[in-house]
Protein backbone atom coordinates (compact mmCIF):
# COMPACT_ATOMS: atom_id res chain seq x y z
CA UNK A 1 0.00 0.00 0.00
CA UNK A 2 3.21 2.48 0.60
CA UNK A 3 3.94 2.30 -3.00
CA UNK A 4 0.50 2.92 -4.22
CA UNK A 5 0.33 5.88 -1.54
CA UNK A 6 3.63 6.93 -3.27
CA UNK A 7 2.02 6.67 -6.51
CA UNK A 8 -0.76 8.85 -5.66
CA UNK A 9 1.51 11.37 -4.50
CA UNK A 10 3.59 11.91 -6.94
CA UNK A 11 0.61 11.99 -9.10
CA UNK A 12 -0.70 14.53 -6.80
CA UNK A 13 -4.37 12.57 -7.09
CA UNK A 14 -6.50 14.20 -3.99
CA UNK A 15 -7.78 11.20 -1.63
CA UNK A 16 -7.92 9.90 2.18
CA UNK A 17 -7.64 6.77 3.81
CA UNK A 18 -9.42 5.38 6.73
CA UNK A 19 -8.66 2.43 8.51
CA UNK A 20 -10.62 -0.02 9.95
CA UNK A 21 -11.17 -3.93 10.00
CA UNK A 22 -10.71 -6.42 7.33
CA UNK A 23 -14.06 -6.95 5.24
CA UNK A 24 -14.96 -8.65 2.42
CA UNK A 25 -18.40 -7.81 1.21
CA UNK A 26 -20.15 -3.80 0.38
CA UNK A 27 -21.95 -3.95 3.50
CA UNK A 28 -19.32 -4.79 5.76
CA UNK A 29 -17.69 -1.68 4.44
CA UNK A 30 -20.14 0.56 4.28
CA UNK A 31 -20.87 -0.72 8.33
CA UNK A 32 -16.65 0.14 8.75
CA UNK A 33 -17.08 3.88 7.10
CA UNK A 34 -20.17 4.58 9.41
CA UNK A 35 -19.92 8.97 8.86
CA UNK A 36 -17.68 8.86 6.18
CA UNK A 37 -19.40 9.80 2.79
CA UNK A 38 -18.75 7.99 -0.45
CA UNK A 39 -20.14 5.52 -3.24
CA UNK A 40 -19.24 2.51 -1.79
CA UNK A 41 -18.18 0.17 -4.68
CA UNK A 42 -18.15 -4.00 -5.23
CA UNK A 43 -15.54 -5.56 -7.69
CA UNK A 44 -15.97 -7.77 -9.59
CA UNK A 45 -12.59 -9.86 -10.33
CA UNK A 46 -13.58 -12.46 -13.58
CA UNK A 47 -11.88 -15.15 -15.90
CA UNK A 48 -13.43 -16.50 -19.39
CA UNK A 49 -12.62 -19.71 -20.15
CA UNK A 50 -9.29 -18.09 -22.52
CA UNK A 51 -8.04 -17.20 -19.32
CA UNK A 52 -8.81 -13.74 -20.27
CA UNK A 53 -9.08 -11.31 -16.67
CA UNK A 54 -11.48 -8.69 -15.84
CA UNK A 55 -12.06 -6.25 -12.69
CA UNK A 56 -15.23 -4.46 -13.13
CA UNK A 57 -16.20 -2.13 -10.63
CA UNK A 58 -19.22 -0.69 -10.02
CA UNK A 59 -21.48 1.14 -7.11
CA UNK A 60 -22.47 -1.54 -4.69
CA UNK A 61 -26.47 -1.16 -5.70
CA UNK A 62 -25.32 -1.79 -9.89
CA UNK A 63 -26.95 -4.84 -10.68
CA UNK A 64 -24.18 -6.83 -12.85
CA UNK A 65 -25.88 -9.84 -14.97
CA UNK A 66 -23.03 -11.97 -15.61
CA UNK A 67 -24.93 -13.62 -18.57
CA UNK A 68 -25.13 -10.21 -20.12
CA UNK A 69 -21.81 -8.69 -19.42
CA UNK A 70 -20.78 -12.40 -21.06
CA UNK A 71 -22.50 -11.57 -24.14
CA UNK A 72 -21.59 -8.11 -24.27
CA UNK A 73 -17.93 -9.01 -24.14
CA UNK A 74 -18.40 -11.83 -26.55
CA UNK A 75 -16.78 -14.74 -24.61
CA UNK A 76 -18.72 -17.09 -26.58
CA UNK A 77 -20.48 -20.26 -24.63
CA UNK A 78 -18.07 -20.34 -21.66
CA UNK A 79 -19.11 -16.96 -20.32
CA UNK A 80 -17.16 -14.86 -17.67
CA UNK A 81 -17.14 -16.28 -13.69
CA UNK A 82 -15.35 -15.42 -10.40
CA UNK A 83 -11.71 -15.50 -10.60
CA UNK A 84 -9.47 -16.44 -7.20
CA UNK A 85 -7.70 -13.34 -5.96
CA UNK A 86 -4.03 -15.05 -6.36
CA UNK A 87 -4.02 -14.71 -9.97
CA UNK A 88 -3.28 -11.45 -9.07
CA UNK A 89 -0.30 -12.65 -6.53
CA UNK A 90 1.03 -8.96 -5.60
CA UNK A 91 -2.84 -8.39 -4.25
CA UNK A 92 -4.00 -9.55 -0.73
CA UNK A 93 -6.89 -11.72 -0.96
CA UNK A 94 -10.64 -9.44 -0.95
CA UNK A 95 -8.53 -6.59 -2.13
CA UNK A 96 -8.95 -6.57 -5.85
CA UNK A 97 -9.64 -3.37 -6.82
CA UNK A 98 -9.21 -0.88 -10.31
CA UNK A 99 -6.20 0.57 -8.33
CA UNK A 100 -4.93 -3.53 -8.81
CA UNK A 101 -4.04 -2.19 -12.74
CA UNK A 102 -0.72 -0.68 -11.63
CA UNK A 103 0.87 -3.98 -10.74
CA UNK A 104 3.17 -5.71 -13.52
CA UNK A 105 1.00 -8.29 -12.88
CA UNK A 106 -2.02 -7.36 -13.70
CA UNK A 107 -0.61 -5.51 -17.20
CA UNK A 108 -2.85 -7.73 -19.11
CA UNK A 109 -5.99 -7.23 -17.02
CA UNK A 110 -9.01 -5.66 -18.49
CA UNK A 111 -11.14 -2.65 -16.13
CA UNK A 112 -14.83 -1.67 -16.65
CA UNK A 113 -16.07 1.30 -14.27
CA UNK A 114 -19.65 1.93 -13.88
CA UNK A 115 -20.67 4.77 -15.27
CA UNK A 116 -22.68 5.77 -12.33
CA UNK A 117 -19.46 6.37 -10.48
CA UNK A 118 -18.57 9.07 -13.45
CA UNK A 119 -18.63 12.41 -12.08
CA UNK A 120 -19.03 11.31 -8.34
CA UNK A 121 -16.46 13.50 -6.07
CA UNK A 122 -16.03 10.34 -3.61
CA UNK A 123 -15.82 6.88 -4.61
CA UNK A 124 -14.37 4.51 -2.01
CA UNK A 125 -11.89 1.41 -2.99
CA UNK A 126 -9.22 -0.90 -1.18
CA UNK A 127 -6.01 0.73 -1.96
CA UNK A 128 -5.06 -2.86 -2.29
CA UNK A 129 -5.66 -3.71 1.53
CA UNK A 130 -9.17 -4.30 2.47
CA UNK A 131 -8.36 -3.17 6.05
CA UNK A 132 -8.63 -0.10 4.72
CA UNK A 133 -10.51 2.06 2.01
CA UNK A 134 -9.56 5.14 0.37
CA UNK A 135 -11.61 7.88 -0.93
CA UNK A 136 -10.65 9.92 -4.30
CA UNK A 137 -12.71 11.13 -6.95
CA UNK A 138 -13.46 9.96 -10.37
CA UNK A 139 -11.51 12.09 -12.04
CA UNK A 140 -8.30 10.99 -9.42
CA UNK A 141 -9.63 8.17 -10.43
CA UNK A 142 -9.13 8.40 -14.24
CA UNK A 143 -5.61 9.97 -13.91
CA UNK A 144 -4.51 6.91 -11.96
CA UNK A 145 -5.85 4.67 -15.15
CA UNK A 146 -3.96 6.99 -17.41
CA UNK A 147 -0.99 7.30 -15.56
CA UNK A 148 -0.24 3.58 -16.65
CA UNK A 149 -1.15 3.89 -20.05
CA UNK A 150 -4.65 3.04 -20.23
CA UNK A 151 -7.76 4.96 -21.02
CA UNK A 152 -10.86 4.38 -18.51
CA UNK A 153 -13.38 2.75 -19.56
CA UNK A 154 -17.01 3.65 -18.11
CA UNK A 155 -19.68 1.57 -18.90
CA UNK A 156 -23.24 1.43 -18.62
CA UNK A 157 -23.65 -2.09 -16.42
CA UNK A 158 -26.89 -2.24 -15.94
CA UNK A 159 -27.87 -2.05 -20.27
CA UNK A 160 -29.14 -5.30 -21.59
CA UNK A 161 -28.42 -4.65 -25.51
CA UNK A 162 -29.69 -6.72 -28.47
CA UNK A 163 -26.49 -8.63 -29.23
CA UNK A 164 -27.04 -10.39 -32.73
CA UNK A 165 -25.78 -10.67 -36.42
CA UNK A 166 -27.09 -7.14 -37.09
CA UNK A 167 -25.60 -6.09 -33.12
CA UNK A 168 -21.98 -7.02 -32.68
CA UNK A 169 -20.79 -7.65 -29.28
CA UNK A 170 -20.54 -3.61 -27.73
CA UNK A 171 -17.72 -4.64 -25.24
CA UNK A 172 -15.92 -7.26 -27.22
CA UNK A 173 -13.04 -4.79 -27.64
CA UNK A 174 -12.20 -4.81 -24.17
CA UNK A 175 -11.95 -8.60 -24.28
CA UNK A 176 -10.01 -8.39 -27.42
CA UNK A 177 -7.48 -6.14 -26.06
CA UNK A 178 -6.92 -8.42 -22.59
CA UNK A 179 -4.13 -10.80 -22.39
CA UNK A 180 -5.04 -14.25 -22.05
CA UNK A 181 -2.75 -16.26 -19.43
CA UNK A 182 -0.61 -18.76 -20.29
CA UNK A 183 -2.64 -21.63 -21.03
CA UNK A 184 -2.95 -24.62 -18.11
CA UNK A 185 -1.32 -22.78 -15.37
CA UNK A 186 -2.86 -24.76 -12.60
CA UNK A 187 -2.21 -27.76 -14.62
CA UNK A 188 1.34 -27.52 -15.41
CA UNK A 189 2.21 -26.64 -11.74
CA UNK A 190 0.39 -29.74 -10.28
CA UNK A 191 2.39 -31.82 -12.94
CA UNK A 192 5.42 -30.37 -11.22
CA UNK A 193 4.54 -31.24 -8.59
CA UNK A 194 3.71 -34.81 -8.94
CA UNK A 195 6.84 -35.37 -11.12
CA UNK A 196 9.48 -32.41 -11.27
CA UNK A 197 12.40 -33.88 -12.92
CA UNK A 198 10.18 -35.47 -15.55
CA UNK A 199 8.22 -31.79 -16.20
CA UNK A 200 11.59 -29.97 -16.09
CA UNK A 201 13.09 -32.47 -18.79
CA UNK A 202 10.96 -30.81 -21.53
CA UNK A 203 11.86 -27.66 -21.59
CA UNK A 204 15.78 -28.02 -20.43
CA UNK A 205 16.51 -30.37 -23.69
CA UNK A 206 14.57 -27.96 -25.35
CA UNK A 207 16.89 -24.83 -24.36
CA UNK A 208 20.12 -26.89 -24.51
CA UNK A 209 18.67 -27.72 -28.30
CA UNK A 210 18.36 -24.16 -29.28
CA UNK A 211 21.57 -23.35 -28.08
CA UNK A 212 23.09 -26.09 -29.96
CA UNK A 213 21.05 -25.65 -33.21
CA UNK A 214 18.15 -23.04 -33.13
CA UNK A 215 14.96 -23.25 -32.85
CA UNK A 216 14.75 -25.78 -35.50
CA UNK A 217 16.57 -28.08 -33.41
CA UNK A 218 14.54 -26.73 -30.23
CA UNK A 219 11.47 -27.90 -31.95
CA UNK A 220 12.84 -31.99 -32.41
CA UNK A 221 14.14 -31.64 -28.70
CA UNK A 222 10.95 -31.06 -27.33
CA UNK A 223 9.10 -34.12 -28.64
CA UNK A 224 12.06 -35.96 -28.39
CA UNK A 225 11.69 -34.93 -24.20
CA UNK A 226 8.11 -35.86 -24.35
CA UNK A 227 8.61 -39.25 -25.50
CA UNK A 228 11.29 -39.96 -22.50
CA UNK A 229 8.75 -38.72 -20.00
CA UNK A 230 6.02 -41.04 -21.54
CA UNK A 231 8.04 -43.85 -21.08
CA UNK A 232 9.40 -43.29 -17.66
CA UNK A 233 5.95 -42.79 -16.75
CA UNK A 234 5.07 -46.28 -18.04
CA UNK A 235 7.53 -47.48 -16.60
CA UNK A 236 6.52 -46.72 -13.09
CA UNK A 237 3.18 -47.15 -13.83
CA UNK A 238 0.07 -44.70 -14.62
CA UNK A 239 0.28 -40.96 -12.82
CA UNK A 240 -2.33 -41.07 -10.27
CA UNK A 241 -5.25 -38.48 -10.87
CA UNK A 242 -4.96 -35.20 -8.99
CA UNK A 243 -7.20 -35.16 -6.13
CA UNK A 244 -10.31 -31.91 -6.56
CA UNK A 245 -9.44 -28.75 -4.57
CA UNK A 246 -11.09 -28.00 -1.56
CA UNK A 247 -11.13 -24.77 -2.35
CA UNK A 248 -12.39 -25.39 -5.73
CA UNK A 249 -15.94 -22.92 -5.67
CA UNK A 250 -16.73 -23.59 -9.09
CA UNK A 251 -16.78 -27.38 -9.01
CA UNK A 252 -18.31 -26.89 -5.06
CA UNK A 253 -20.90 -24.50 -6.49
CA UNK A 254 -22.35 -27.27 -9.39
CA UNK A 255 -22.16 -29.96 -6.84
CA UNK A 256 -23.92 -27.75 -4.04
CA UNK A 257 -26.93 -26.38 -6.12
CA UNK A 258 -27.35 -29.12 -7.96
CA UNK A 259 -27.68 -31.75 -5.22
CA UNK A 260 -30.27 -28.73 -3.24
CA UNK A 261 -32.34 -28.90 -6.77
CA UNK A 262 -32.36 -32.66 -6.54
CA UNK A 263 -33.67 -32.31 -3.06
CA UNK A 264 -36.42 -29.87 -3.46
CA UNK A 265 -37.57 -31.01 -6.91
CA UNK A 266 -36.70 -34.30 -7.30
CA UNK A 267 -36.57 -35.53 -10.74
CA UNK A 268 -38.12 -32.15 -12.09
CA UNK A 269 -34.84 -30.98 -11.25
CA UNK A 270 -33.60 -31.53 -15.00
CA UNK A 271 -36.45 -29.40 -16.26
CA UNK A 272 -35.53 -26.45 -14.40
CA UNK A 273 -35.00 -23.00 -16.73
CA UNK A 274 -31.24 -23.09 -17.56
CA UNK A 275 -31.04 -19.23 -17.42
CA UNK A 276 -32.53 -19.72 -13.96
CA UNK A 277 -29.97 -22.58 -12.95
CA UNK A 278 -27.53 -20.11 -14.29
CA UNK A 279 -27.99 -17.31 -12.51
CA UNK A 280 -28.40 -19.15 -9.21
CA UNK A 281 -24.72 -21.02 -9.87
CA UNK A 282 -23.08 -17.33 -10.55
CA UNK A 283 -24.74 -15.56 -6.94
CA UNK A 284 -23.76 -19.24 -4.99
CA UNK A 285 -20.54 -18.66 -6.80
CA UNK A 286 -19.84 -15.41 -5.89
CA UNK A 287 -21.15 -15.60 -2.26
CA UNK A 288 -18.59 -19.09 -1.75
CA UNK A 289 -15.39 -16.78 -3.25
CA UNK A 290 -16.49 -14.33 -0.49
CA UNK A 291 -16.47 -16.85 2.03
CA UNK A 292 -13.29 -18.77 0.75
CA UNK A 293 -11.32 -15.46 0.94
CA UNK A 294 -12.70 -14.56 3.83
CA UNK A 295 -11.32 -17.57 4.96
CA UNK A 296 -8.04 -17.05 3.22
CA UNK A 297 -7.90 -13.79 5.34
CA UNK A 298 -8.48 -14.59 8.51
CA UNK A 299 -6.21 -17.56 8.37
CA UNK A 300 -3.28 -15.06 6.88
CA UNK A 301 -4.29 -12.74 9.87
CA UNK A 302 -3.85 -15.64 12.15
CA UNK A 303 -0.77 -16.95 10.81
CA UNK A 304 0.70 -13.16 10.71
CA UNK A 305 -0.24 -12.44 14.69
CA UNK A 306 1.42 -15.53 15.55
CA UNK A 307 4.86 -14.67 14.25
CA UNK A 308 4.57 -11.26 15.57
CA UNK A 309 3.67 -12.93 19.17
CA UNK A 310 6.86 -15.37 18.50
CA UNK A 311 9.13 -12.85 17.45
CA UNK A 312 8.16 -10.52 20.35
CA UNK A 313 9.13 -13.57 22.71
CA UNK A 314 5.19 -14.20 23.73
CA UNK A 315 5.67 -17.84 23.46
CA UNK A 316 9.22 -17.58 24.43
């Protein structure tokens, strides 16, 4: 937060920051600035299934359809849905916020703002902490965007437009213009995991090819690397499936509603309105992220005070 204070400084961007308790949802932050006025805002951190990132944020009474913001971006099928915090890894957990777009990290990230906030003198956001919030206007608010080289991008969140061969997509450019990460993160590090020397064999024979040859020869190295890993992994018999996340919300969410839909409805359960089953999944999506980093948070906290106590020779 020091460098982001820095930042606004040296910008000489107007703003305040109050203190006060970690808290993950609107209303637990509008209950912490109690006296302080301000549009309180929600973010909304998504991933479409290219691995494309969003933040949208928005005042905390925009309603934000995910189904429609889908099809205005033009994700296709897949649609947007929460995104975990630690894709941004500079950012604490429940502290994702437009301010996030300064981080090399997050280069690659596309922002929405809600045109509400346009024009409003105080709009309140985690200056990446969410034990605290800080207060600057939209147009602080639009220098910051510029000042890394982007333009801001208010948009009406609430507008349902017709989207159809005649009606292109009216936020597809914003998707367009994200960077997509690299593909199978999560799968390539639990591959390490189970077998590092085999998944570090690829690309090492590959580099020690290219320095020997090119890229030509980079290109027969790498298959060449693939087929030793195959066989070692015959060898010592089939790689054991990975074992679900606990912390996996979109996999917990289709379990959870589903098996409450089987419960209340029985077999009519398969006749429910997809668009309803949708829109259900997203909110029970969204609430579980809250709770999981909520979670995440209070377990840092925990982990944080204890050092501190163990350092100051508490437990001495």
């Amino acid at each position: 937060m020091d460098a982001l204070l820095a930042k606004l400084q040296a910008l000489q961007i107007q703003h305040e920051t109050h203190a006060h308790p970690a808290v993950m949802t609107c209303e637990a932050q509008a209950a912490a600035l109690s006296g302080v006025p301000g549009v309180v805002t929600k973010n909304l951190f998504l991933k479409d299934k290219k691995g494309r990132l969003y933040i949208v944020t928005a005042a905390a009474d925009t309603k934000v359809d995910l189904k429609v913001l889908s099809a205005r971006l033009g994700t296709g099928k897949g649609g947007v849905r929460m995104a975990p915090d630690e894709l941004i890894p500079t950012v604490p957990l429940g502290s994702v916020t437009p301010l996030a777009i300064a981080q090399p990290s997050a280069a690659g990230v596309a922002l929405l703002l809600d045109g509400k906030l346009r024009g409003q003198p105080r709009i309140c956001v985690h200056p990446l902490d969410n034990t605290a919030t800080m207060v600057l206007s939209s147009e602080g608010l639009e220098a910051f965007v510029r000042s890394v080289g982007r333009e801001p991008a208010w948009v009406d969140l609430e507008a349902d437009p017709v989207i159809d061969m005649n009606n292109p997509p009216d936020l597809k450019a914003f998707a367009d213009a994200a960077t997509p990460l690299a593909a199978n993160d999560g799968a390539a590090a639990a591959a390490a995991a189970v077998a590092p020397g085999a998944a570090a064999a690829k690309p090492a024979a590959a580099a020690a090819a290219a320095a020997a040859g090119g890229t030509k020869a980079a290109k027969k190295a790498a298959p060449a690397a693939a087929g030793s890993k195959k066989g070692a992994g015959a060898a010592g018999g089939a790689t054991p499936a990975a074992a679900p996340r606990a912390d996996d919300v979109l996999r917990a969410t289709d379990e959870l509603v589903d098996k409450i839909a089987s419960t209340l409805v029985g077999e009519a359960a398969a006749g429910v309105d997809a668009d309803v089953m949708r829109r259900l999944k997203a909110d029970v999506e969204m609430r579980l992220n809250a709770l999981r980093n909520a979670a995440y948070a209070g377990g840092f906290s925990a982990a944080r005070g204890a050092i501190a106590s163990t350092l100051s020779g508490q437990y001495a």
